[in-house]
Structure formats: C-alpha cells, structure tokens
C-alpha atoms as a PDB file:
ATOM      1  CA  UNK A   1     111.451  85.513  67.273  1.00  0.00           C
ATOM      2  CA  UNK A   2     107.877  86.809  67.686  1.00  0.00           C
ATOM      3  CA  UNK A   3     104.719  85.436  66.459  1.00  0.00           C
ATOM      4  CA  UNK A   4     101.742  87.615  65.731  1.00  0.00           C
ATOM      5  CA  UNK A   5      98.298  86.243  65.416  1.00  0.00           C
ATOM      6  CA  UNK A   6      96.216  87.515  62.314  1.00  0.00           C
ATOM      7  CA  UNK A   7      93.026  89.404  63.451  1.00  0.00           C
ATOM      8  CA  UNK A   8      89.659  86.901  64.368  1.00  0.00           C
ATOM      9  CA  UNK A   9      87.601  87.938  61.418  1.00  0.00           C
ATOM     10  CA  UNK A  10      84.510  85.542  62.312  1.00  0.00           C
ATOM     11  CA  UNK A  11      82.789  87.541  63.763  1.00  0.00           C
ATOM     12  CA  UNK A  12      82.587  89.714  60.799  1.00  0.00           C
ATOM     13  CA  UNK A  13      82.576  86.807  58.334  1.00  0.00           C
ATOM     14  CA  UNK A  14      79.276  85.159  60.354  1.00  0.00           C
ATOM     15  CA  UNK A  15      77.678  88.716  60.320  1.00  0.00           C
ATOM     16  CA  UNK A  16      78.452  89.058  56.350  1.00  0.00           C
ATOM     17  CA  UNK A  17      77.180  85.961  55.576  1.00  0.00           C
ATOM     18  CA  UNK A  18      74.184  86.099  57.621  1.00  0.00           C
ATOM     19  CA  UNK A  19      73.273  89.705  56.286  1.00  0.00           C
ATOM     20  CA  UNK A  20      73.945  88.535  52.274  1.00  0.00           C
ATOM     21  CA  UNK A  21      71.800  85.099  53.172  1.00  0.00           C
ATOM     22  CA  UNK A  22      68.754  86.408  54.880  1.00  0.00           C
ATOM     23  CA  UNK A  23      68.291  89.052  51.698  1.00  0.00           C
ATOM     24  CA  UNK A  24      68.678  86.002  49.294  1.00  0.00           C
ATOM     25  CA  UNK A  25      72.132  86.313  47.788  1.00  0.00           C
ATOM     26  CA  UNK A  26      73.087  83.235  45.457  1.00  0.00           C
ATOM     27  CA  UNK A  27      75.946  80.921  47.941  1.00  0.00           C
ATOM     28  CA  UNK A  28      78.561  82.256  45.063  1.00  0.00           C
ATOM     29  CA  UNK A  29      78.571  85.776  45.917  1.00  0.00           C
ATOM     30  CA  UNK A  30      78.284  85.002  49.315  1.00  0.00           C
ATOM     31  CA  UNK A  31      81.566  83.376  49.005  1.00  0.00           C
ATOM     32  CA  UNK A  32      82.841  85.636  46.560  1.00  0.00           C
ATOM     33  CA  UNK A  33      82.322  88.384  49.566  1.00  0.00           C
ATOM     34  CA  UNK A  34      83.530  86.631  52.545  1.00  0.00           C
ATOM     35  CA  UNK A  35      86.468  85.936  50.704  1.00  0.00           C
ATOM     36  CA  UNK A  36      87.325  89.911  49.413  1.00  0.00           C
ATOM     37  CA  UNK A  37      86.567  90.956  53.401  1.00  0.00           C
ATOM     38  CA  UNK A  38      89.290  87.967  53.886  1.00  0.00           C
ATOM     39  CA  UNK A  39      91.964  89.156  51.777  1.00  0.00           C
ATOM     40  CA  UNK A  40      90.800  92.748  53.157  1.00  0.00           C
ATOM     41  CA  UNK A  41      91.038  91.984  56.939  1.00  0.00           C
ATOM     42  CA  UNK A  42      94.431  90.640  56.564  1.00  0.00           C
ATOM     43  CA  UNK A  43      95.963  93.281  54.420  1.00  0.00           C
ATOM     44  CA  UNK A  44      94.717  95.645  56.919  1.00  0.00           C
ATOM     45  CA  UNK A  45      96.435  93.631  59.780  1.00  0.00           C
ATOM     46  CA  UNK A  46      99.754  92.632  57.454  1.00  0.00           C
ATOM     47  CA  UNK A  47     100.317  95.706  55.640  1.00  0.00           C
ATOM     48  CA  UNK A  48      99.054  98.157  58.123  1.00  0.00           C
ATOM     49  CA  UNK A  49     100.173  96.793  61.464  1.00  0.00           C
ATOM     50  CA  UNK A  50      95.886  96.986  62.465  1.00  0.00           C
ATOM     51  CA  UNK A  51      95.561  94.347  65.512  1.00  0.00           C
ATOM     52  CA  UNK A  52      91.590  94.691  65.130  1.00  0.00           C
ATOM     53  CA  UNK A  53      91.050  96.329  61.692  1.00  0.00           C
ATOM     54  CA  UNK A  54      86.787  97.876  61.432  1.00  0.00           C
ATOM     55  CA  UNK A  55      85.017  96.385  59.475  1.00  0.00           C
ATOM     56  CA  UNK A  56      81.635  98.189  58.402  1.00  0.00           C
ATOM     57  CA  UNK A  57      78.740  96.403  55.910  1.00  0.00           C
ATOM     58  CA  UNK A  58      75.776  98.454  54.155  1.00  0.00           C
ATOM     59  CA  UNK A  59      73.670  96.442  52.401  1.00  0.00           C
ATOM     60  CA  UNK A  60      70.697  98.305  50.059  1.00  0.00           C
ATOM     61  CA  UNK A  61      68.359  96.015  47.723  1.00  0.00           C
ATOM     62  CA  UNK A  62      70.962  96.675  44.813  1.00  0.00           C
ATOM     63  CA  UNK A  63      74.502  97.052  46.699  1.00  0.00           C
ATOM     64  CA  UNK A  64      76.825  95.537  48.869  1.00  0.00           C
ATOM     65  CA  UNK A  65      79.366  97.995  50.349  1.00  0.00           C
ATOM     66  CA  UNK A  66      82.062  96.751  52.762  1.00  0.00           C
ATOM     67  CA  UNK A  67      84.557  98.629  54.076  1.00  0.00           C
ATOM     68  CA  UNK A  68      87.870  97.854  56.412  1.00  0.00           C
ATOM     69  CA  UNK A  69      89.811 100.646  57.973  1.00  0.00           C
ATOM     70  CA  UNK A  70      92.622 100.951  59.195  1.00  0.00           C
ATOM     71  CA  UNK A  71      95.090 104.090  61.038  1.00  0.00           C
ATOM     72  CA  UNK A  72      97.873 103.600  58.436  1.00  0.00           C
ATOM     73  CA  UNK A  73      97.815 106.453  55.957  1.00  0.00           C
ATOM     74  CA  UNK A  74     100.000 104.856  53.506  1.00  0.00           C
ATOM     75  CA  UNK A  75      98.169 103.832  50.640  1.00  0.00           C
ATOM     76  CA  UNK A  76      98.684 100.277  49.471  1.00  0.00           C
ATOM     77  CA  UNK A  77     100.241 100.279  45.333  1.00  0.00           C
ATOM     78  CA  UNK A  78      97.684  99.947  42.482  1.00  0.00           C
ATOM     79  CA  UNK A  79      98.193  96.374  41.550  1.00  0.00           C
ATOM     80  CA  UNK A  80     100.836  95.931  38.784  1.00  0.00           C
ATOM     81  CA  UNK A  81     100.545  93.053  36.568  1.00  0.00           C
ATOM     82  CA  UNK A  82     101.597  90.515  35.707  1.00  0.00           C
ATOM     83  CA  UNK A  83     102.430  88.805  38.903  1.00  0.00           C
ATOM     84  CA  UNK A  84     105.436  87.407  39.710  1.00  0.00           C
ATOM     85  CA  UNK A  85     104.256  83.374  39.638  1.00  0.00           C
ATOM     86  CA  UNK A  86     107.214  82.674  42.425  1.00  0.00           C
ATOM     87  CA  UNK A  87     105.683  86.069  44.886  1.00  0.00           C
ATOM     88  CA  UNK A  88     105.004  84.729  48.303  1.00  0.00           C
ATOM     89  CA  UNK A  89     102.513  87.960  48.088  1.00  0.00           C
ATOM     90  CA  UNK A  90     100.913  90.169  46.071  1.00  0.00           C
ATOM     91  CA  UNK A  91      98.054  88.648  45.106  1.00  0.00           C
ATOM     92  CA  UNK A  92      95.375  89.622  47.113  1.00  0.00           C
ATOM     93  CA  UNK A  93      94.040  93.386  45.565  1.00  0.00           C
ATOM     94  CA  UNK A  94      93.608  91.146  42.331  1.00  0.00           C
ATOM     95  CA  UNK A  95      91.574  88.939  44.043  1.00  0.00           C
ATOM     96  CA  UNK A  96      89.356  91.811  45.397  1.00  0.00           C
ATOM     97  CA  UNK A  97      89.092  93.615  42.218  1.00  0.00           C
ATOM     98  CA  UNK A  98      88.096  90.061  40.190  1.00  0.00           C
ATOM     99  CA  UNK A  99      85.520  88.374  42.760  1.00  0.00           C
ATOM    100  CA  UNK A 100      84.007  92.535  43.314  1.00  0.00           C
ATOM    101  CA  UNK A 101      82.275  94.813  41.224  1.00  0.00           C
ATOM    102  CA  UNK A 102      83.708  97.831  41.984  1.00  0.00           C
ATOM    103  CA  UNK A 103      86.765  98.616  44.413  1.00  0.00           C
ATOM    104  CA  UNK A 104      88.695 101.335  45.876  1.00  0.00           C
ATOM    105  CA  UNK A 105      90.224 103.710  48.558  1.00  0.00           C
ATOM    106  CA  UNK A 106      89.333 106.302  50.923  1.00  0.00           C
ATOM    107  CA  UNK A 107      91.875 108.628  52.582  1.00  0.00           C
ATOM    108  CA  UNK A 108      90.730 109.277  56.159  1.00  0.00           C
ATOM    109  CA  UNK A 109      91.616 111.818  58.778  1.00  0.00           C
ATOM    110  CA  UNK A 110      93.369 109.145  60.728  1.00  0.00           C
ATOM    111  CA  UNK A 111      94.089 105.946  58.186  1.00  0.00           C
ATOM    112  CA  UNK A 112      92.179 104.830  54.933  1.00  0.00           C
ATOM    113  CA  UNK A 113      89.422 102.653  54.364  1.00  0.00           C
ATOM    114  CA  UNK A 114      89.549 100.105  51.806  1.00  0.00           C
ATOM    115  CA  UNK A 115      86.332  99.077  50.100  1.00  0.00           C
ATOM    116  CA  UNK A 116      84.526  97.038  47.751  1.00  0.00           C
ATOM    117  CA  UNK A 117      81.358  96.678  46.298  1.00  0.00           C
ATOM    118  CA  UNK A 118      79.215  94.450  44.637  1.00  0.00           C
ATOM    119  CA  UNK A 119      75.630  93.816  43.193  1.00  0.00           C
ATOM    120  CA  UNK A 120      73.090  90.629  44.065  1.00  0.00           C
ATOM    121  CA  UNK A 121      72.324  90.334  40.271  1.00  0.00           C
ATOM    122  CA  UNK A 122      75.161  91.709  38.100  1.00  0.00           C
END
C-alpha cells in the first residue's frame, strides 16, 4: 500500500490571507476564501493526480479572483444535487459555489484552471 501526501497549501493560504487582510477584508470572507482555495488545492491534487497544483491570486478594489490549475484536461462534473448524505465525497464544488460569488472553469492548452471569485462587500 502507498501513501500520498496532499499538496502543502500554506504557503498559498498565508499569502491569501495576508493579501485579503492588508486590503481590509472582514475575517469571514477571509475564511470563506482560504477555505474555497482548500477544497480547490485538494481537488486539484485528488482528482487530477497534481503533486504541486498553481495557485494564482488577483486582487482589484472590487474582486477577488483565485485560480488553481492543474495538467488534467478532464473536466470535473457540474455538481448534481442532492448529495448522497452517506458520500465519503462529493461535497466540495458545493462548498466553492456557496462560500464564492461566482465560480467556474477554464480549458487550457495543457490542463484547466478552476476558479472562483468573490467581492469585499457583496
């Protein structure tokens, strides 16, 4: 049996949270972001077999825009509902769409990147 290790997303998480902070983002969205990148990150590395997925952040005085990429061109599913309550997975688009304001997919040359947005006020 093999273990593999999910990706060290700290690095990103510290620079998200710094970013969001020092322009004055209320401690809920802050959370509410770190938490989308989260669930993100580790669909990236789960679902897409990325050791290291990117993470990129662009932040303008009205919008938060994070992406993750990843080389796997297979799209994930839209998210069906309801949810099986007893699914071990599943789970974590909804979360994404619900703590975001706007979320989506980009078909790349080599991969996708998977993004959300949100607003400091909305």
């Amino acid at each position: 049996m093999c273990a593999f290790s999910p990706p060290d997303w700290s690095p990103a998480r510290a620079e998200l949270s710094s970013l969001l902070a020092s322009a004055g983002w209320p401690p809920s969205l802050i959370s509410d972001a770190d938490f989308a990148l989260h669930e993100l990150v580790v669909n990236a590395w789960e679902h897409a077999g990325s050791p290291a997925p990117l993470c990129t952040f662009a932040l303008s005085p009205h919008r938060l825009r994070v992406q993750v990429c990843d080389d796997s061109p297979v799209l994930p599913p839209e998210p069906q509902l309801p949810v099986d309550p007893f699914a071990t997975s599943g789970r974590g688009l909804h979360l994404v769409r619900a703590l975001t304001h706007r979320f989506g997919v980009d078909p790349r040359k080599h991969g996708k990147a998977i993004w959300f947005e949100m607003e400091p006020h909305a």
